[in-house]
Protein backbone atom coordinates (compact mmCIF):
# COMPACT_ATOMS: atom_id res chain seq x y z
CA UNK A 1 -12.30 63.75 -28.24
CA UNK A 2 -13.08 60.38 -26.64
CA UNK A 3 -10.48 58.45 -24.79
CA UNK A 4 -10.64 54.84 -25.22
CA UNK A 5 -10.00 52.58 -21.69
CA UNK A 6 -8.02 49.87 -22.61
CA UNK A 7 -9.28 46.38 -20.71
CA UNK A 8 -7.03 43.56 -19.71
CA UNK A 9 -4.62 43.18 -17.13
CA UNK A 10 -1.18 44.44 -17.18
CA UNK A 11 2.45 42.48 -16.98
CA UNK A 12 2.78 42.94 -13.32
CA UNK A 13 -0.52 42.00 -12.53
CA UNK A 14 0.02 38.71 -14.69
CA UNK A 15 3.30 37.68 -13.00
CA UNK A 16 1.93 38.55 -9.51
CA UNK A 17 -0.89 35.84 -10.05
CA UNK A 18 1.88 33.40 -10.85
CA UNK A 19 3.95 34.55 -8.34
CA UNK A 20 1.05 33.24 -5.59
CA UNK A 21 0.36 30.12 -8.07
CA UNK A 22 4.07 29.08 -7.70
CA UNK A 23 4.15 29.93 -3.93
CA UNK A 24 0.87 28.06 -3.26
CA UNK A 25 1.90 24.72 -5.42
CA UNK A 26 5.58 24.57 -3.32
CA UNK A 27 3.29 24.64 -0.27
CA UNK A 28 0.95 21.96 -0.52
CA UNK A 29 2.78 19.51 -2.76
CA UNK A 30 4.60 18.30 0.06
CA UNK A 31 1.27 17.96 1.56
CA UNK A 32 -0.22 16.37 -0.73
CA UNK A 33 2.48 13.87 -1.33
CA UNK A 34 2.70 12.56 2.26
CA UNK A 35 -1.08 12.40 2.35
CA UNK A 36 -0.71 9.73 -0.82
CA UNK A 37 2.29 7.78 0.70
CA UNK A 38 -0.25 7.41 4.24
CA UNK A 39 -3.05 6.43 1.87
CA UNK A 40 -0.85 3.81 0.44
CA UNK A 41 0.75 2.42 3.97
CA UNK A 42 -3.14 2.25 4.90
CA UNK A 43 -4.40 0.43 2.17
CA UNK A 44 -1.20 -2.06 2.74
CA UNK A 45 -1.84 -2.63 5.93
CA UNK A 46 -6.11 -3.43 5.20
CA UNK A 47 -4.45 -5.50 2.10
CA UNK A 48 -2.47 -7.62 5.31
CA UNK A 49 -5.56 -7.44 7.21
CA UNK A 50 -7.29 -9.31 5.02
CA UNK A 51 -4.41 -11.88 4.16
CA UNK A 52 -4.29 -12.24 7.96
CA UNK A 53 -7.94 -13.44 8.03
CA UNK A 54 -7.71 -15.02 5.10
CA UNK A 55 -4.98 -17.43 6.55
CA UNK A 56 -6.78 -17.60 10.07
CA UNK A 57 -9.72 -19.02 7.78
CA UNK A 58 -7.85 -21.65 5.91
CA UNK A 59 -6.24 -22.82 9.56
CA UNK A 60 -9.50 -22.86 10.60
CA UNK A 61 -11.26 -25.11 7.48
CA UNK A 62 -7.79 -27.35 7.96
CA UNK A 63 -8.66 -27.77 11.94
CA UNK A 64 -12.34 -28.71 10.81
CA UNK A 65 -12.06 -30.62 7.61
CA UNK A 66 -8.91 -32.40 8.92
CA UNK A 67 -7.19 -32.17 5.66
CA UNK A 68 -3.83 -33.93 4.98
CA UNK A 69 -2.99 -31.14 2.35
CA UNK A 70 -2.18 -27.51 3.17
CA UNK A 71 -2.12 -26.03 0.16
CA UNK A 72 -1.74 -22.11 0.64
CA UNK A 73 1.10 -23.11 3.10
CA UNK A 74 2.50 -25.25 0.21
CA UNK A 75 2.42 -22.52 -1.81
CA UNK A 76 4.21 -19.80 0.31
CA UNK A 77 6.74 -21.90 1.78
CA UNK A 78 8.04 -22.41 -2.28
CA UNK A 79 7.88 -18.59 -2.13
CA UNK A 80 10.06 -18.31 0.76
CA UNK A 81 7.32 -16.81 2.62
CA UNK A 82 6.43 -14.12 0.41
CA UNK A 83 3.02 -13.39 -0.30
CA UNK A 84 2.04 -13.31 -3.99
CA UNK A 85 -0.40 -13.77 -6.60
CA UNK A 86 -0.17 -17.65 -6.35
CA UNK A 87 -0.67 -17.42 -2.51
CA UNK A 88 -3.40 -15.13 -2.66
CA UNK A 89 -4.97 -17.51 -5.63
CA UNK A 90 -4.77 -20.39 -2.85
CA UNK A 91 -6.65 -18.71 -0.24
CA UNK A 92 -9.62 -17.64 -2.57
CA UNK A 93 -8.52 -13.41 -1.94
CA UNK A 94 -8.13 -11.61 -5.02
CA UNK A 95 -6.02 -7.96 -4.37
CA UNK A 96 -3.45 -6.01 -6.40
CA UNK A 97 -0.47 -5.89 -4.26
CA UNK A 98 0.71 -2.70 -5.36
CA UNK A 99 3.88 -1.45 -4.41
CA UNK A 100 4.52 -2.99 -1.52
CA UNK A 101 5.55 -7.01 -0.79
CA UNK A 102 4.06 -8.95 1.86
CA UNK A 103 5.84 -11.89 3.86
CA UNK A 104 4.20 -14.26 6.33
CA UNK A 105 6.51 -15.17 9.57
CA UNK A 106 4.84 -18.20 10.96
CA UNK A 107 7.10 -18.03 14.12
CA UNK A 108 5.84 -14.47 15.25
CA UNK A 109 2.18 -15.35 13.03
CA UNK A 110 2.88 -11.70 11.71
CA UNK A 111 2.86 -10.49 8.06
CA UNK A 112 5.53 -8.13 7.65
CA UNK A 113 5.14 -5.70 4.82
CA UNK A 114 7.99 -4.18 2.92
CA UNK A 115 8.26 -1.88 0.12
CA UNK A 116 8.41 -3.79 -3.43
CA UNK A 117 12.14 -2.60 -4.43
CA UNK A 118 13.88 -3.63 -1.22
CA UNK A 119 14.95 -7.37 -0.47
CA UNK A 120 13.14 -8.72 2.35
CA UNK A 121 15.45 -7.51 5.49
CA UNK A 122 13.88 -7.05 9.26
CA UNK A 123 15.45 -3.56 8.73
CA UNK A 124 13.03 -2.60 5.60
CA UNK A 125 9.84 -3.60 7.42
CA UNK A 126 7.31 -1.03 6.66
CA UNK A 127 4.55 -2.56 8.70
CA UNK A 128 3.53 -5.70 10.78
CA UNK A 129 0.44 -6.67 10.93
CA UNK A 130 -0.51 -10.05 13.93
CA UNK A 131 -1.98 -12.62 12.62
CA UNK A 132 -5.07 -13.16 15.79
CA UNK A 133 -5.09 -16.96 17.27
């Protein structure tokens, strides 16, 4: 008489495969998560980077040109110094803010970036970013 070998794998061997699953996924989800908040800071602080040189550039055309209009200052001082869409419109840059806000100080000539649910407070900057000379 023949004996027939079953294939498969059995319960244990299931749940131990899980087991390691579950242990592996609590390990690197922290991980992973604080490597996509840094990736976010970063691109926020290239998004001010570019704001920054963006502004430097209008200051510059407005030295140059000797304009009697301003109008990306205009539009940011209506703003109370947050940088938005209509700001970035005004100095020709075109970027999705995401989830943080950006403010221009012109007394420091920083931008100070802040995450998008806070009000703007010195205490919630995320990020400053000098604006060169």
């Amino acid at each position: 008489m023949k004996i027939e070998s079953k294939k498969g794998f059995t319960l244990i061997e299931i749940l131990l495969v899980l087991a390691m699953i579950a242990l592996l996924t609590t390990i690197a989800l922290p991980k992973v998560s604080e490597i996509y908040e840094n990736a976010k800071l970063n691109k926020a602080k290239a998004d001010a980077q570019i704001i920054a040189a963006a502004i430097v550039r209008e200051e510059l055309r407005y030295e140059i040109q000797g304009d009697s209009e301003d109008p990306w200052y205009d539009a940011l001082v209506i703003k109370e110094n947050e940088i938005d869409e209509d700001v970035l419109k005004k100095l020709n840059i075109s970027l999705n803010l995401g989830d943080y806000k950006f403010y221009y100080n012109d007394g420091s000539r920083v931008i100070e970036i802040i995450e998008k649910d806070n009000p703007y407070d010195e205490d919630n900057v995320v990020i400053s970013v000098d604006i060169p000379d």
